[in-house]
Structure formats: structure tokens, C-alpha cells
PDB file of N, CA and C in Angstrom:
ATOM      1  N   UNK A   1       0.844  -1.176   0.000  1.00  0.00           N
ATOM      2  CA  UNK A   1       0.000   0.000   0.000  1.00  0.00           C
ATOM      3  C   UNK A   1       0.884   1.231   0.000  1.00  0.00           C
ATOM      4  N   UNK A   2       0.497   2.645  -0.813  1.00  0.00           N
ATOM      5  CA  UNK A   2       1.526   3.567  -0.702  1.00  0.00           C
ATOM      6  C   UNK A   2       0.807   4.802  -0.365  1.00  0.00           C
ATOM      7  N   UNK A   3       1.221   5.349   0.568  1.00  0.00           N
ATOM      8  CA  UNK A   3       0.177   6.451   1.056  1.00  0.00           C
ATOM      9  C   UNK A   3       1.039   7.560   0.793  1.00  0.00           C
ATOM     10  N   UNK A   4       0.238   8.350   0.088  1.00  0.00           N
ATOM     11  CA  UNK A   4       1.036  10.202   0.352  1.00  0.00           C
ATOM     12  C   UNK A   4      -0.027  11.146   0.836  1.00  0.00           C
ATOM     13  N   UNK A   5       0.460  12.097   0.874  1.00  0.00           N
ATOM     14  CA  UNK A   5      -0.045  13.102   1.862  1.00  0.00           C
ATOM     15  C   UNK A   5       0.388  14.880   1.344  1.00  0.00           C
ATOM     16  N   UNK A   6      -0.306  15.550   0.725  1.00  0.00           N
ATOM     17  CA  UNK A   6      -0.155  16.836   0.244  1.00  0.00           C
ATOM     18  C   UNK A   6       0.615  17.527   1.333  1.00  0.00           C
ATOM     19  N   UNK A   7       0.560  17.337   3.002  1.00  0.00           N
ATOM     20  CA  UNK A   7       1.180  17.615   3.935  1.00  0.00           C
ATOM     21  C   UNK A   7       2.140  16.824   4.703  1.00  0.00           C
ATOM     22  N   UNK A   8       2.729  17.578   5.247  1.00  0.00           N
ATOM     23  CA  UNK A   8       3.746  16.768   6.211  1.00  0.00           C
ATOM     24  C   UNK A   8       3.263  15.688   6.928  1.00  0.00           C
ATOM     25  N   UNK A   9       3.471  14.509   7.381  1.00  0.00           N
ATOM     26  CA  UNK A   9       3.255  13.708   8.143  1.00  0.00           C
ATOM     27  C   UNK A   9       3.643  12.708   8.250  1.00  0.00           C
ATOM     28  N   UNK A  10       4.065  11.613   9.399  1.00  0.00           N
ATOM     29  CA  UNK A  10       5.156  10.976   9.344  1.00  0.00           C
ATOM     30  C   UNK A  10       4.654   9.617   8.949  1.00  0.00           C
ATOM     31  N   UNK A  11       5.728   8.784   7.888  1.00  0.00           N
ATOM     32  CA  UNK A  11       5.260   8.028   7.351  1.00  0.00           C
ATOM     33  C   UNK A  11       4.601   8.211   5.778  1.00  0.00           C
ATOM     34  N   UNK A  12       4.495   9.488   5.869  1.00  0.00           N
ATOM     35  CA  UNK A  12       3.789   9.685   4.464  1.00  0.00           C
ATOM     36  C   UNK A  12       4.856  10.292   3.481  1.00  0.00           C
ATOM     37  N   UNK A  13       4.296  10.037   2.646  1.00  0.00           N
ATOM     38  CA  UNK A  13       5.699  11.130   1.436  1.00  0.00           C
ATOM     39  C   UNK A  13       5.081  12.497   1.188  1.00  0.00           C
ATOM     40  N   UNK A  14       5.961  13.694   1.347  1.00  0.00           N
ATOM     41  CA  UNK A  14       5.666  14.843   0.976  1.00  0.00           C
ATOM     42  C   UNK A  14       5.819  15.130  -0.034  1.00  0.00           C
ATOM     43  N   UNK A  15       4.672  16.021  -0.309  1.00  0.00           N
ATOM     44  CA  UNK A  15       4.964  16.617  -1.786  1.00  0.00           C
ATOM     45  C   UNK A  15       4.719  17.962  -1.627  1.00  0.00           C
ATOM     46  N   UNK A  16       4.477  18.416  -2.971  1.00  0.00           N
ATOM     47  CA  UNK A  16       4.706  20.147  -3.276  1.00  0.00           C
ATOM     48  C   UNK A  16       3.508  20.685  -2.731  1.00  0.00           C
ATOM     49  N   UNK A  17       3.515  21.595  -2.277  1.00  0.00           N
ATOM     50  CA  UNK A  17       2.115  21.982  -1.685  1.00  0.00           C
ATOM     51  C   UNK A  17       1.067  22.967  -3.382  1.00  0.00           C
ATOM     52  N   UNK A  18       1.912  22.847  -4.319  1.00  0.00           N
ATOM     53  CA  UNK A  18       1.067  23.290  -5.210  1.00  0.00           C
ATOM     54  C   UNK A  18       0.800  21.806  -6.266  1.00  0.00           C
ATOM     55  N   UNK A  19       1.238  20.942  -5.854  1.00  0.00           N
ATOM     56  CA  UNK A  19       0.702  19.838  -6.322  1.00  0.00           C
ATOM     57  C   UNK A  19      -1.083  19.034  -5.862  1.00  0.00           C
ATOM     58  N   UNK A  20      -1.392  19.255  -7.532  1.00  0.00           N
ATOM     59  CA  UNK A  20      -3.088  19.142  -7.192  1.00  0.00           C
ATOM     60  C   UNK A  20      -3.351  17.410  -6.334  1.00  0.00           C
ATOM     61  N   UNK A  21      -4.896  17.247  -6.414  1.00  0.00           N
ATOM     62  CA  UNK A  21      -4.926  15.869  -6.112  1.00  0.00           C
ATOM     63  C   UNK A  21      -4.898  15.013  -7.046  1.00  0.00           C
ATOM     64  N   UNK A  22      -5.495  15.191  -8.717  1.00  0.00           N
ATOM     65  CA  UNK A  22      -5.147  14.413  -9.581  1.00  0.00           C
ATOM     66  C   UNK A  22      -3.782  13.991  -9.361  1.00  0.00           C
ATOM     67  N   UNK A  23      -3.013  15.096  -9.732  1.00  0.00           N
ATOM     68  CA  UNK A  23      -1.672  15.146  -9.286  1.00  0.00           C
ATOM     69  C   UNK A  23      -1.147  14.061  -8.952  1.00  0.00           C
ATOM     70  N   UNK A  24      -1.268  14.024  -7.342  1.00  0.00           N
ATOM     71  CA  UNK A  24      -1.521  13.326  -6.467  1.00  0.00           C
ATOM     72  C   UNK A  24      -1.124  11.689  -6.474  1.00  0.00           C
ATOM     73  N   UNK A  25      -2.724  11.802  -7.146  1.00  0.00           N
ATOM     74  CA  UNK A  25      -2.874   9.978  -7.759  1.00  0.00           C
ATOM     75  C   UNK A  25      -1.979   9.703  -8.418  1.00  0.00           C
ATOM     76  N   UNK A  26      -1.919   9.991  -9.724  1.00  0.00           N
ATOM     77  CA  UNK A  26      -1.180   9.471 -10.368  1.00  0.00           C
ATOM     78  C   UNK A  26       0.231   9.335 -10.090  1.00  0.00           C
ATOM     79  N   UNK A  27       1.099  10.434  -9.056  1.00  0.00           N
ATOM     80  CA  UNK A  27       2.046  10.194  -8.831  1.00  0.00           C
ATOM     81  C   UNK A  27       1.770   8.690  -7.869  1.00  0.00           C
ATOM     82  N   UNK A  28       1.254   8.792  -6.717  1.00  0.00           N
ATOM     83  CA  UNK A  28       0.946   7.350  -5.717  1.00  0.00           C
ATOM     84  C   UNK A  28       1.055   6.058  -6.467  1.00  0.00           C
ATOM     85  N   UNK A  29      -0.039   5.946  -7.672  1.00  0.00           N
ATOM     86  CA  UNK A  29      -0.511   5.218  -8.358  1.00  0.00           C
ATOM     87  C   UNK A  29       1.164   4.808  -9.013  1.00  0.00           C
ATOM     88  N   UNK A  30       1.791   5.570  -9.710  1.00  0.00           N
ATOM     89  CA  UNK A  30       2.783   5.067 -10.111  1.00  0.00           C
ATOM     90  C   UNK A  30       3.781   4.493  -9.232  1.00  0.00           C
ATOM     91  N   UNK A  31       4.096   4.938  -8.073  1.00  0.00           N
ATOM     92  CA  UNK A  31       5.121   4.784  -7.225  1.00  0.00           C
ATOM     93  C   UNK A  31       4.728   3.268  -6.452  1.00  0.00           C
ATOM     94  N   UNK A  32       3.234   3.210  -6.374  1.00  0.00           N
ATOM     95  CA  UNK A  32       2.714   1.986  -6.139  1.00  0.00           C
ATOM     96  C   UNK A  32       2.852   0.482  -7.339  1.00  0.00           C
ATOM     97  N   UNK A  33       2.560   1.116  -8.861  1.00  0.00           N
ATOM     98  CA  UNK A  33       2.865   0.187  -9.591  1.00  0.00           C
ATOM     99  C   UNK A  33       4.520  -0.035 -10.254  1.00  0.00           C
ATOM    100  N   UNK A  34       4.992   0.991  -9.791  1.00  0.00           N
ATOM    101  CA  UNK A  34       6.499   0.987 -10.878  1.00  0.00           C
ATOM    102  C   UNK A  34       6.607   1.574 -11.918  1.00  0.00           C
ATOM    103  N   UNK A  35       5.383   2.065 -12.488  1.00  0.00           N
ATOM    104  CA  UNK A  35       4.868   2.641 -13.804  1.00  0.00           C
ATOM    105  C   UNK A  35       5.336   3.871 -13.712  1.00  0.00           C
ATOM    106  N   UNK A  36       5.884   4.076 -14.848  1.00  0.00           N
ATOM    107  CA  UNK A  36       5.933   5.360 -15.005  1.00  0.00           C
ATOM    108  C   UNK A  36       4.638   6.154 -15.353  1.00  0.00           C
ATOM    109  N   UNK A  37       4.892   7.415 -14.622  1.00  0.00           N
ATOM    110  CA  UNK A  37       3.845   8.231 -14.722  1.00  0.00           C
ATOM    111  C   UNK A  37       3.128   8.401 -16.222  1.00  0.00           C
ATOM    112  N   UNK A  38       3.599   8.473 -17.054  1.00  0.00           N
ATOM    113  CA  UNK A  38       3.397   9.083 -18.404  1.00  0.00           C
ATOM    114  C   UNK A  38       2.858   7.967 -19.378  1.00  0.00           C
ATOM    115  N   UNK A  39       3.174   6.552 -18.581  1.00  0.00           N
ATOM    116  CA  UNK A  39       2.501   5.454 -19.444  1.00  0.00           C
ATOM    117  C   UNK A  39       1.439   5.036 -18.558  1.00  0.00           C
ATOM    118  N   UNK A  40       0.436   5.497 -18.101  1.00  0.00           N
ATOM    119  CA  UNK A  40      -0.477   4.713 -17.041  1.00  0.00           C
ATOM    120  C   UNK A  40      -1.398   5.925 -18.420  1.00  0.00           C
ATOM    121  N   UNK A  41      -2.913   4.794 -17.806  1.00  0.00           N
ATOM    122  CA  UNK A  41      -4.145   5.693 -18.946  1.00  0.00           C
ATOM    123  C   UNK A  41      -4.279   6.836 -18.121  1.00  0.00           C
ATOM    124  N   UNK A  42      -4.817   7.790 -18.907  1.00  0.00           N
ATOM    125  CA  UNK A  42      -5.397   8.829 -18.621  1.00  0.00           C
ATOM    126  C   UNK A  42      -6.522   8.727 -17.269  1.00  0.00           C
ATOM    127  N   UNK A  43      -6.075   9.988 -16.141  1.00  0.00           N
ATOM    128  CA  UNK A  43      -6.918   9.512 -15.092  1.00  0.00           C
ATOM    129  C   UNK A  43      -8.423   9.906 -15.568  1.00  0.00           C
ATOM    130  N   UNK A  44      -8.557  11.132 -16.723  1.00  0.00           N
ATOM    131  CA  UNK A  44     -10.094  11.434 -16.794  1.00  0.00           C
ATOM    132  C   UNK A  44     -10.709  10.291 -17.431  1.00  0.00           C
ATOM    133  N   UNK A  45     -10.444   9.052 -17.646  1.00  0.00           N
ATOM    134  CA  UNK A  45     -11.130   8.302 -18.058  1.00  0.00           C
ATOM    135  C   UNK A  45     -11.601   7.468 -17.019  1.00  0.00           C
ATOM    136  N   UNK A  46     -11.026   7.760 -15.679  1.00  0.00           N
ATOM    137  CA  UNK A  46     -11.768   7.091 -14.474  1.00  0.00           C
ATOM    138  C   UNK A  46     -12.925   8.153 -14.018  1.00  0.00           C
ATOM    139  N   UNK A  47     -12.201   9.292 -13.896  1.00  0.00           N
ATOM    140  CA  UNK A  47     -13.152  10.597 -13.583  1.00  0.00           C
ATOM    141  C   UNK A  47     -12.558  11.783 -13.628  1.00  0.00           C
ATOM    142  N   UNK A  48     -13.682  13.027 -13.271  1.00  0.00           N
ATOM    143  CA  UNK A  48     -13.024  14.024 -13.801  1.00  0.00           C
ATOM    144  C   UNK A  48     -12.131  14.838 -12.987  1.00  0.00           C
ATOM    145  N   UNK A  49     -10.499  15.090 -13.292  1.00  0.00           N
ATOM    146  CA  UNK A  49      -9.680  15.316 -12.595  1.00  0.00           C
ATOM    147  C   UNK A  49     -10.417  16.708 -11.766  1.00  0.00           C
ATOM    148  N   UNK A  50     -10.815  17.984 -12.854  1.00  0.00           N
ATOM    149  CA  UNK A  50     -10.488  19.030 -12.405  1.00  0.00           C
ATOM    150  C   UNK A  50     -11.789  19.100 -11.224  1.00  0.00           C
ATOM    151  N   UNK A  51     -13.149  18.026 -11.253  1.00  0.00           N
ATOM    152  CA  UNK A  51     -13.687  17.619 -10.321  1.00  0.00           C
ATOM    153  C   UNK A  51     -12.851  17.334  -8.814  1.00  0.00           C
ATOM    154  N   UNK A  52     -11.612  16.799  -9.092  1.00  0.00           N
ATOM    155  CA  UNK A  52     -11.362  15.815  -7.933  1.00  0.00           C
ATOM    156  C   UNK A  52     -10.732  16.950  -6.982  1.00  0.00           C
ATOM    157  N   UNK A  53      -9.924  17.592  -8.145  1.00  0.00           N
ATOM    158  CA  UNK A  53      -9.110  18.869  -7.304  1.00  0.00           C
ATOM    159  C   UNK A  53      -9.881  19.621  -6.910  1.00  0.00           C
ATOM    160  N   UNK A  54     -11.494  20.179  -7.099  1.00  0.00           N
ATOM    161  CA  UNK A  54     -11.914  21.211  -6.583  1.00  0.00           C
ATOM    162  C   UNK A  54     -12.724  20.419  -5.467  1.00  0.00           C
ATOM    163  N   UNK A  55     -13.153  19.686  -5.721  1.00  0.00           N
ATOM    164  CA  UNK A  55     -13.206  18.607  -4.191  1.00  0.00           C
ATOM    165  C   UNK A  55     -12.883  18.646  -3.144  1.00  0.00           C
ATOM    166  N   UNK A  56     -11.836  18.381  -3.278  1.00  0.00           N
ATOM    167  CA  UNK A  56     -10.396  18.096  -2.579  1.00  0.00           C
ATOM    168  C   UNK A  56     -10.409  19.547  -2.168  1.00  0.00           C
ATOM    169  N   UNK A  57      -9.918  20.783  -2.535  1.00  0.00           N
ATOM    170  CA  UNK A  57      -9.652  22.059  -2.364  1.00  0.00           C
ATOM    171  C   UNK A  57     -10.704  22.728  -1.668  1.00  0.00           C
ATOM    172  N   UNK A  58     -11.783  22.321  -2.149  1.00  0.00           N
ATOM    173  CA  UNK A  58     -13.141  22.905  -1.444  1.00  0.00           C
ATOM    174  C   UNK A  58     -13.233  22.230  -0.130  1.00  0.00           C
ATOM    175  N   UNK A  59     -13.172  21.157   0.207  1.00  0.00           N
ATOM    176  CA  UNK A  59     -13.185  20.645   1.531  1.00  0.00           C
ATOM    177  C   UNK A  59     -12.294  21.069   2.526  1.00  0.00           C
ATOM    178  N   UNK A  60     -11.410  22.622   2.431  1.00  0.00           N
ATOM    179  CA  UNK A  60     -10.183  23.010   3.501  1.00  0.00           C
ATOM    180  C   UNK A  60     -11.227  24.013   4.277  1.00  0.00           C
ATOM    181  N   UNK A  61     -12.123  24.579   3.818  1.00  0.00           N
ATOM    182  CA  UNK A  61     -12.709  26.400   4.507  1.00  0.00           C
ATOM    183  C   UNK A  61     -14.492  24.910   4.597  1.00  0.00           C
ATOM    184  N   UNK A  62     -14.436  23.825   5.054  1.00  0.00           N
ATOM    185  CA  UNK A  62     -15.714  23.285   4.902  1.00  0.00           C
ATOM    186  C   UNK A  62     -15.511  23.037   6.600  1.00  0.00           C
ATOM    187  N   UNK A  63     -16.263  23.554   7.686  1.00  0.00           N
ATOM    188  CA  UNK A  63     -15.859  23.145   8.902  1.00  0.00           C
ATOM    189  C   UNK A  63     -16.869  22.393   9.647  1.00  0.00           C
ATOM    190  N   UNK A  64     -18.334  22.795   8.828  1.00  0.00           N
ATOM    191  CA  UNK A  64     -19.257  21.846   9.562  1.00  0.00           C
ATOM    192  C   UNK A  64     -19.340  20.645   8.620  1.00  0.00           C
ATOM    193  N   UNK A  65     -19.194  20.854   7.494  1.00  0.00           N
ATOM    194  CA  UNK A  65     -19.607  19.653   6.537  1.00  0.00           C
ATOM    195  C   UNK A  65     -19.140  18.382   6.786  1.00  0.00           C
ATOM    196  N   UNK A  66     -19.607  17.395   6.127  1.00  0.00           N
ATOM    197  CA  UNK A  66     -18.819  15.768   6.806  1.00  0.00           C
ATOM    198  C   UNK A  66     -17.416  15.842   5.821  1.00  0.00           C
ATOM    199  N   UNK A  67     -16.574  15.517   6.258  1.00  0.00           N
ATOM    200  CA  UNK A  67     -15.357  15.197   5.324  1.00  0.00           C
ATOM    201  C   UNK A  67     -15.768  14.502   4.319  1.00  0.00           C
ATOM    202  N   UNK A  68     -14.566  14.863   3.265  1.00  0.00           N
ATOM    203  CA  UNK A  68     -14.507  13.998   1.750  1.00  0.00           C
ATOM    204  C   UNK A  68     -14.144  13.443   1.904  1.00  0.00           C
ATOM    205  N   UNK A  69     -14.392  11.858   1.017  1.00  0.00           N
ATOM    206  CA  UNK A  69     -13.626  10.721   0.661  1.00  0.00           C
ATOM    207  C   UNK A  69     -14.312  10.657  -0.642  1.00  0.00           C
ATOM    208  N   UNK A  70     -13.027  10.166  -1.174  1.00  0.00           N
ATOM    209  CA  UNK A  70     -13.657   9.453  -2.971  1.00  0.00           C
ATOM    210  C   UNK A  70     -12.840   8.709  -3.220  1.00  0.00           C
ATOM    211  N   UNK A  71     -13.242   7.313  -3.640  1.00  0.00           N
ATOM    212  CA  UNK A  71     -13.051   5.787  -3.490  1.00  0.00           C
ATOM    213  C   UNK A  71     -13.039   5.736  -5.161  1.00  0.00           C
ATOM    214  N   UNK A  72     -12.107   5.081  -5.822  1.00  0.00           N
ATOM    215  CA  UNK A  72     -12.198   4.610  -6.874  1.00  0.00           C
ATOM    216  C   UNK A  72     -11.497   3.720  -7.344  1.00  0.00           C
ATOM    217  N   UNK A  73     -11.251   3.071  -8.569  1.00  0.00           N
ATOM    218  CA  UNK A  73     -10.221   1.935  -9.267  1.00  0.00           C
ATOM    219  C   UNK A  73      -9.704   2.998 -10.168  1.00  0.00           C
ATOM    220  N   UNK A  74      -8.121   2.495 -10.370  1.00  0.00           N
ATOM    221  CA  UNK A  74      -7.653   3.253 -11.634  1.00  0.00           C
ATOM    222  C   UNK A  74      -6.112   2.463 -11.553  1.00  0.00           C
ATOM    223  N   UNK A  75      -6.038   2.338 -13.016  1.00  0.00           N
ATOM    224  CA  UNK A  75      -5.216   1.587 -13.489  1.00  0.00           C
ATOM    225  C   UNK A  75      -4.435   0.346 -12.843  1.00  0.00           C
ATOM    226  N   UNK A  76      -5.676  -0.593 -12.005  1.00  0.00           N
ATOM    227  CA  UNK A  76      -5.374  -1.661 -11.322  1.00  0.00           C
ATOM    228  C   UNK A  76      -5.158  -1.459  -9.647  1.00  0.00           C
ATOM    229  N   UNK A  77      -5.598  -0.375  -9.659  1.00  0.00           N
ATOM    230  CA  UNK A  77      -5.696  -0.093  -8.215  1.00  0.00           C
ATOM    231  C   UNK A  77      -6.610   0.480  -7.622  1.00  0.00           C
ATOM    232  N   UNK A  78      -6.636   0.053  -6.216  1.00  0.00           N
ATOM    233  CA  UNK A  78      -7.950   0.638  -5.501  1.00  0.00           C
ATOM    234  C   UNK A  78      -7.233   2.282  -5.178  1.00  0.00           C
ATOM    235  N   UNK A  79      -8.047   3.097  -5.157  1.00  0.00           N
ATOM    236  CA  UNK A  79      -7.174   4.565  -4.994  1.00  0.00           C
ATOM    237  C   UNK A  79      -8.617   5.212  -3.778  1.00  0.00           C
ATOM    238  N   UNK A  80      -7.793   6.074  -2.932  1.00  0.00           N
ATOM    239  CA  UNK A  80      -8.963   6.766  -1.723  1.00  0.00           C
ATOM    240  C   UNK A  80      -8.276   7.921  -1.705  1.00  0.00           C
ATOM    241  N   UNK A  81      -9.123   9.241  -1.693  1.00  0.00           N
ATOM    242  CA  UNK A  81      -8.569  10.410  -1.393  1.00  0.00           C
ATOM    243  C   UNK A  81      -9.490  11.022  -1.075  1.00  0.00           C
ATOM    244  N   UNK A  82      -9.022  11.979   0.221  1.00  0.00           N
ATOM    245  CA  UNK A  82      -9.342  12.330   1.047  1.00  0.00           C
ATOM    246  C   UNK A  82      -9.930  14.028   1.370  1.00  0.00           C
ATOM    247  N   UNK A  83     -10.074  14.779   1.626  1.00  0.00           N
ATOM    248  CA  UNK A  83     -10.255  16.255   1.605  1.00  0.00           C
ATOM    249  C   UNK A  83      -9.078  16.782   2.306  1.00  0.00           C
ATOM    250  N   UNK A  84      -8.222  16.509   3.105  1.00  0.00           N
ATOM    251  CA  UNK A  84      -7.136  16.903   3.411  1.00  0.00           C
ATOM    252  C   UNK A  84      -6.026  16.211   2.874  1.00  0.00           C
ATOM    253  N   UNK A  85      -6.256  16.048   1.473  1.00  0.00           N
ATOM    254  CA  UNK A  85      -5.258  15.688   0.545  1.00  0.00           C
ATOM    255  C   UNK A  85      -4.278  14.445   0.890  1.00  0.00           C
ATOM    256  N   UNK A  86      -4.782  13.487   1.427  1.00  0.00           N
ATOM    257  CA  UNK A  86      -4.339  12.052   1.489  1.00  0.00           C
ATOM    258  C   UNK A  86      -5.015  11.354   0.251  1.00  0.00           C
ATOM    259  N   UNK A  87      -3.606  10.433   0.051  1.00  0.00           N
ATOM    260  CA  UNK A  87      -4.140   9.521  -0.832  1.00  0.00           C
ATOM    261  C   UNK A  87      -3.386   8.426  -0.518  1.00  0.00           C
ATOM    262  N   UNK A  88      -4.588   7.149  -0.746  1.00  0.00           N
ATOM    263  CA  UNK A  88      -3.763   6.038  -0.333  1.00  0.00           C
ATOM    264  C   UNK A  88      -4.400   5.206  -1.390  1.00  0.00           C
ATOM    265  N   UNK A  89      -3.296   4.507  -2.301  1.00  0.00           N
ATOM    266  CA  UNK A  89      -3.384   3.436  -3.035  1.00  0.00           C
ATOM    267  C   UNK A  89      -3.488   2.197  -2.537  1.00  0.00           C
ATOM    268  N   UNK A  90      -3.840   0.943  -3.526  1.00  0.00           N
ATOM    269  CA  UNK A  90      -3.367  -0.518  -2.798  1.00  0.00           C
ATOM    270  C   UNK A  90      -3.493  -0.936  -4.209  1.00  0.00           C
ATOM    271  N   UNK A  91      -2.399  -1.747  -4.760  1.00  0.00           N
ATOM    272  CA  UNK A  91      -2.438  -2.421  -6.149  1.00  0.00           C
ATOM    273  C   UNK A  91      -3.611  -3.959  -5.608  1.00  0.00           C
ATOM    274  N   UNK A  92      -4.220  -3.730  -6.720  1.00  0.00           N
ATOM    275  CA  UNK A  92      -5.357  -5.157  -6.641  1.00  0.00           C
ATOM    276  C   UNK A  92      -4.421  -6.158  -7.426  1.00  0.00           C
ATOM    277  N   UNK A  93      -4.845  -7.387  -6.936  1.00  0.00           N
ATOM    278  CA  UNK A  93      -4.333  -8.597  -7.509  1.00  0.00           C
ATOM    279  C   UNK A  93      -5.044  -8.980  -8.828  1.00  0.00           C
ATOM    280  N   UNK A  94      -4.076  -9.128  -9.507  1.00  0.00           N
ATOM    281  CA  UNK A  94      -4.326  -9.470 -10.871  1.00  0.00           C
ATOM    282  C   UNK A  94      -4.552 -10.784 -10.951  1.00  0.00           C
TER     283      UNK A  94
END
């Protein structure tokens, strides 16, 4: 399983804080399969990125609302991301 985290936290891998959540995935997603980034399909064909990022982005100033999660498959993996910009992969068995 490979978890990152838009923020600091231990155990997680940091990234750029102007790095979106599509972003995100696909970096996880690769680092989880070995794949290079640039040969995995297109994530808008799972869903729509610029959806995921305003999601994701909209859920920081949301204080009563229930937190985000969005659960999906993409390119052989189960993928979860979060509103405070976690993402955690798990490659499914082929």
C-alpha cells in the first residue's frame, strides 16, 4: 500500500504543496505500480480530474460539513482520497 499526503506527516511522502490531487494519484498510483507516470491511462477516463481537485480544495474552509472521501479503481488499483489531501493506493491482484 503507498500512502502520500499533500502535507507533512510521518510516514507519508511529501509533496509540493502546489501539487493538485489528480496530481496526487497518479504520482501514488505510479510509485505503487512501478509505472511510469506518463505510461499509465489517462486519469479522466476514471473521472473528472479538475472535479477531484476542486473537491479536494473545497473541503479546507468546509468546517461543519462531513469530510470527503472518494473511493475509486484506476489503473489496477484501488485509490482513496481524502479532503485533506491524502491519498492512499493498494495495487489489486491481478
Amino acid at each position: 500500500m503507498y500512502e502520500q499526503n499533500m502535507s507533512t506527516t510521518m510516514g507519508a511522502v511529501e509533496t509540493a504543496s502546489a501539487e493538485s490531487a489528480s496530481q496526487a494519484v497518479v504520482a501514488a498510483v505510479a510509485a505503487e505500480t512501478g509505472a511510469d507516470p506518463m505510461t499509465l491511462e489517462p486519469l479522466y477516463g476514471v473521472l473528472d480530474p479538475d472535479a477531484l481537485d476542486a473537491l479536494v480544495a473545497g473541503d479546507e474552509s468546509a468546517t461543519t460539513a462531513p469530510p470527503v472521501r472518494v473511493e475509486f479503481t484506476y489503473a489496477g488499483c484501488a485509490v482513496s482520497v481524502t479532503g485533506d489531501g491524502a491519498v492512499d493506493v493498494t495495487e489489486l491482484d491481478r
